[in-house]
Protein backbone atom coordinates (compact mmCIF):
# COMPACT_ATOMS: atom_id res chain seq x y z
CA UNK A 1 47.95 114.27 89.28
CA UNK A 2 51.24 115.81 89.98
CA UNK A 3 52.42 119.02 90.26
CA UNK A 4 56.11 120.62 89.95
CA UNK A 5 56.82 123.71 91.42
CA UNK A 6 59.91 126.31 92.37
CA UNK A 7 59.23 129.52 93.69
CA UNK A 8 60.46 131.99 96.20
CA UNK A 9 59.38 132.16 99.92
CA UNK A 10 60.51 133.95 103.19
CA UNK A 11 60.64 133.20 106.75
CA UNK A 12 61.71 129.61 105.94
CA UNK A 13 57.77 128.64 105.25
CA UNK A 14 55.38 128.50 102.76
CA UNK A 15 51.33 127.32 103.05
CA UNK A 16 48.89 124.79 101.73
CA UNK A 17 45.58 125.95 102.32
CA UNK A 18 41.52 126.22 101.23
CA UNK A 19 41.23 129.14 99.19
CA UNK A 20 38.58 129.72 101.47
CA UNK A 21 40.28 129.32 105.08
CA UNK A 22 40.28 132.69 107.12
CA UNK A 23 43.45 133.26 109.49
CA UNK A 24 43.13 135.80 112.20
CA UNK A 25 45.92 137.58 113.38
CA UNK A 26 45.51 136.05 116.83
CA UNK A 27 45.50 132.23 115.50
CA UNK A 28 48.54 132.68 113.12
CA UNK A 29 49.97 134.20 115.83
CA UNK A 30 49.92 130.53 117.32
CA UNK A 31 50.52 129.05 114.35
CA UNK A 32 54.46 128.19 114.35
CA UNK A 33 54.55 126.90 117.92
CA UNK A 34 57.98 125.07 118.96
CA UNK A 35 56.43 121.82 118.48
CA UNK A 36 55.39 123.32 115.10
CA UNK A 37 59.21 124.24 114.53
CA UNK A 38 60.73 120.78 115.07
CA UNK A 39 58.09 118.93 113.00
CA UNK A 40 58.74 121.64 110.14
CA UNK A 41 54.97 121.29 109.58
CA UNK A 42 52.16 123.77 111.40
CA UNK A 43 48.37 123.51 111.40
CA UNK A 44 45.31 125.44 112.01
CA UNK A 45 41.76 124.99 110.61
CA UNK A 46 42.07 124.52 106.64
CA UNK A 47 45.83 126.09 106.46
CA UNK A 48 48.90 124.04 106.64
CA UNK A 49 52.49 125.98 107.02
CA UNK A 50 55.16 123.83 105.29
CA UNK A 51 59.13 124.24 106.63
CA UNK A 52 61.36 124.85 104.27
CA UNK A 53 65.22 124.21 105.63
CA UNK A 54 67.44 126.80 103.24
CA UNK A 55 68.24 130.73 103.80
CA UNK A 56 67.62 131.74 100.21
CA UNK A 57 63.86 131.51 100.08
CA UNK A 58 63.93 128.82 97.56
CA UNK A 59 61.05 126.48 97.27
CA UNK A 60 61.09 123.09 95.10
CA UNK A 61 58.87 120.77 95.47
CA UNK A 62 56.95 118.27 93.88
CA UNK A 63 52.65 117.80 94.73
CA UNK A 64 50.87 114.77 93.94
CA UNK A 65 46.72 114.10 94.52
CA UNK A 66 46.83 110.42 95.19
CA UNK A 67 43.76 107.89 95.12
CA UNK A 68 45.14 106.32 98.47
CA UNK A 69 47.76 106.60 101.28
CA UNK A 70 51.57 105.42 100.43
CA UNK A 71 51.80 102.57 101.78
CA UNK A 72 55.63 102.67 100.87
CA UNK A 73 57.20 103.60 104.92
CA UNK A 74 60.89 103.12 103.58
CA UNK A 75 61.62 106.78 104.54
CA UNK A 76 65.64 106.06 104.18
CA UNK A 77 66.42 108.32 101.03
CA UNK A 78 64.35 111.53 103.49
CA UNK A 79 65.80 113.43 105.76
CA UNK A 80 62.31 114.43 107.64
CA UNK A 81 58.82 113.04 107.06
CA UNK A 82 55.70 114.32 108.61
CA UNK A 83 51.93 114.55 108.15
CA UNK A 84 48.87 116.03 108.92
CA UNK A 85 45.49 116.82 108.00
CA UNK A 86 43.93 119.88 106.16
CA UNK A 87 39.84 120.15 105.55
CA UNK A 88 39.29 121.63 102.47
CA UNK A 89 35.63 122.75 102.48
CA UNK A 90 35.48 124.90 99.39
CA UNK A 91 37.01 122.81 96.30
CA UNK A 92 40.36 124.64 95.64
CA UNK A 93 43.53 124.06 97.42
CA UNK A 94 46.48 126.74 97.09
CA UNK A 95 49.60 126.19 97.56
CA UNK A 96 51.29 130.17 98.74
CA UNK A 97 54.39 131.81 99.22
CA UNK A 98 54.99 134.07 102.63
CA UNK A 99 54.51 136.86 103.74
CA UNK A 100 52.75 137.51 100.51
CA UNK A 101 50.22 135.00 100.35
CA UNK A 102 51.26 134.93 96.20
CA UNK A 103 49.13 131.91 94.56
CA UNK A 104 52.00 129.54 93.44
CA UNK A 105 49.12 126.91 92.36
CA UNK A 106 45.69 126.53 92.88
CA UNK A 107 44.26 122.75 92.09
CA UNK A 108 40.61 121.57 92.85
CA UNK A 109 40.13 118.59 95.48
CA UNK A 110 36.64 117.60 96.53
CA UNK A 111 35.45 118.88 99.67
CA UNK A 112 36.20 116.60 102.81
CA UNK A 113 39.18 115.91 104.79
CA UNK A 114 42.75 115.31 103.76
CA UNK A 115 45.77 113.96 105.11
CA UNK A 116 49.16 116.03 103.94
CA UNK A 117 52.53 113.90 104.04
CA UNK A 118 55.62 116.60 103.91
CA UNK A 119 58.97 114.11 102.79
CA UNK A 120 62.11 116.43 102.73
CA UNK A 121 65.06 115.96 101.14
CA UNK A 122 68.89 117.00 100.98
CA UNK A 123 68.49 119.35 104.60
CA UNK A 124 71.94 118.88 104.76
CA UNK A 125 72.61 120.65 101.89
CA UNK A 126 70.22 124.09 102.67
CA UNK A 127 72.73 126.25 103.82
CA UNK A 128 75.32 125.55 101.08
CA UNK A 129 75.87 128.22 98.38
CA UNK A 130 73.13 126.68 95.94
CA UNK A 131 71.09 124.95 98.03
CA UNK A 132 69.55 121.40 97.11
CA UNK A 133 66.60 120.64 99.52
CA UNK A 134 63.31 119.37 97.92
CA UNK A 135 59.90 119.03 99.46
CA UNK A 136 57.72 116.22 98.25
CA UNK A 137 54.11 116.55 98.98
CA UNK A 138 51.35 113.53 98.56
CA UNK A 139 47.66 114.89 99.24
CA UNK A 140 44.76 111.80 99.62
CA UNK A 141 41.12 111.61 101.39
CA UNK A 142 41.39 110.52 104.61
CA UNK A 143 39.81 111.14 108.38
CA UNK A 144 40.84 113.86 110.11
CA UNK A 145 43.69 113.14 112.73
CA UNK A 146 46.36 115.12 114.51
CA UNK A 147 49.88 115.80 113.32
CA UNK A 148 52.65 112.95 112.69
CA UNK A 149 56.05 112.86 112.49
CA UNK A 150 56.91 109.50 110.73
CA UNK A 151 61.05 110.79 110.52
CA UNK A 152 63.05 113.49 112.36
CA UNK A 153 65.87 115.34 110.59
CA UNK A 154 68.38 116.05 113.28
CA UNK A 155 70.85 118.13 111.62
């Protein structure tokens, strides 16, 4: 199953989350740690906050639901590559814009654990005039282990 999507964000980030997962104030106050920051990818319990590179708020990206990891580690056409994993206990994933939490998708997964692989694309390219950066995301079952980064982008 794939999904295309382009929507509007702010505060260069945009979430992948149960619709079930509660965020207090106090842990998403945590959330975007520096480590977070330079792997353009933070987690807390069943919410995921994805980087996104460009100024203008602009979010395209592509989601697939695989059967299986990608095998496929020839990360040379990505600028960054990282992954992580999300527990979705409730059946529906969202994907959301910020600060408004707006539902830009909502697809059903069965519950258990997931692993989240973030490739990004044209970074260089974020903070021209029309900005061409692109955010594939591939979604499969797998056991729960900490965040990855497979490739840095360093500017």
């Amino acid at each position: 199953m794939k999904y295309k999507l382009n929507f509007f964000t702010q505060y260069h980030q945009f979430y992948l989350l149960d619709k079930d997962a509660r965020q207090t104030n106090e842990a998403l106050g945590n959330f975007w740690t520096d480590q977070a920051f330079a792997d353009k990818l933070a987690v807390e319990n069943g919410f995921l906050g994805i980087g996104v590179e460009n100024d203008e708020g602009i979010v395209n990206c592509e989601i697939s639901i695989l059967d299986s990891r990608n095998l496929n580690l020839n990360f040379e056409q990505f600028d960054h590559v990282v992954e992580a994993s999300i527990k979705i206990k409730s059946g529906i994933a969202q994907i959301q814009d910020c600060p408004n939490s707006s539902i830009e998708l909502e697809f059903q997964l069965e519950p258990n654990d997931y692993r989240v692989r973030v490739y990004s694309i044209n970074l260089k390219t974020a903070y021209d005039e029309n900005p061409r950066d692109f955010y594939q995301i591939e979604i499969w079952k797998e056991k729960f282990s900490e965040r990855n980064v497979l490739k840095r982008f360093l500017g």
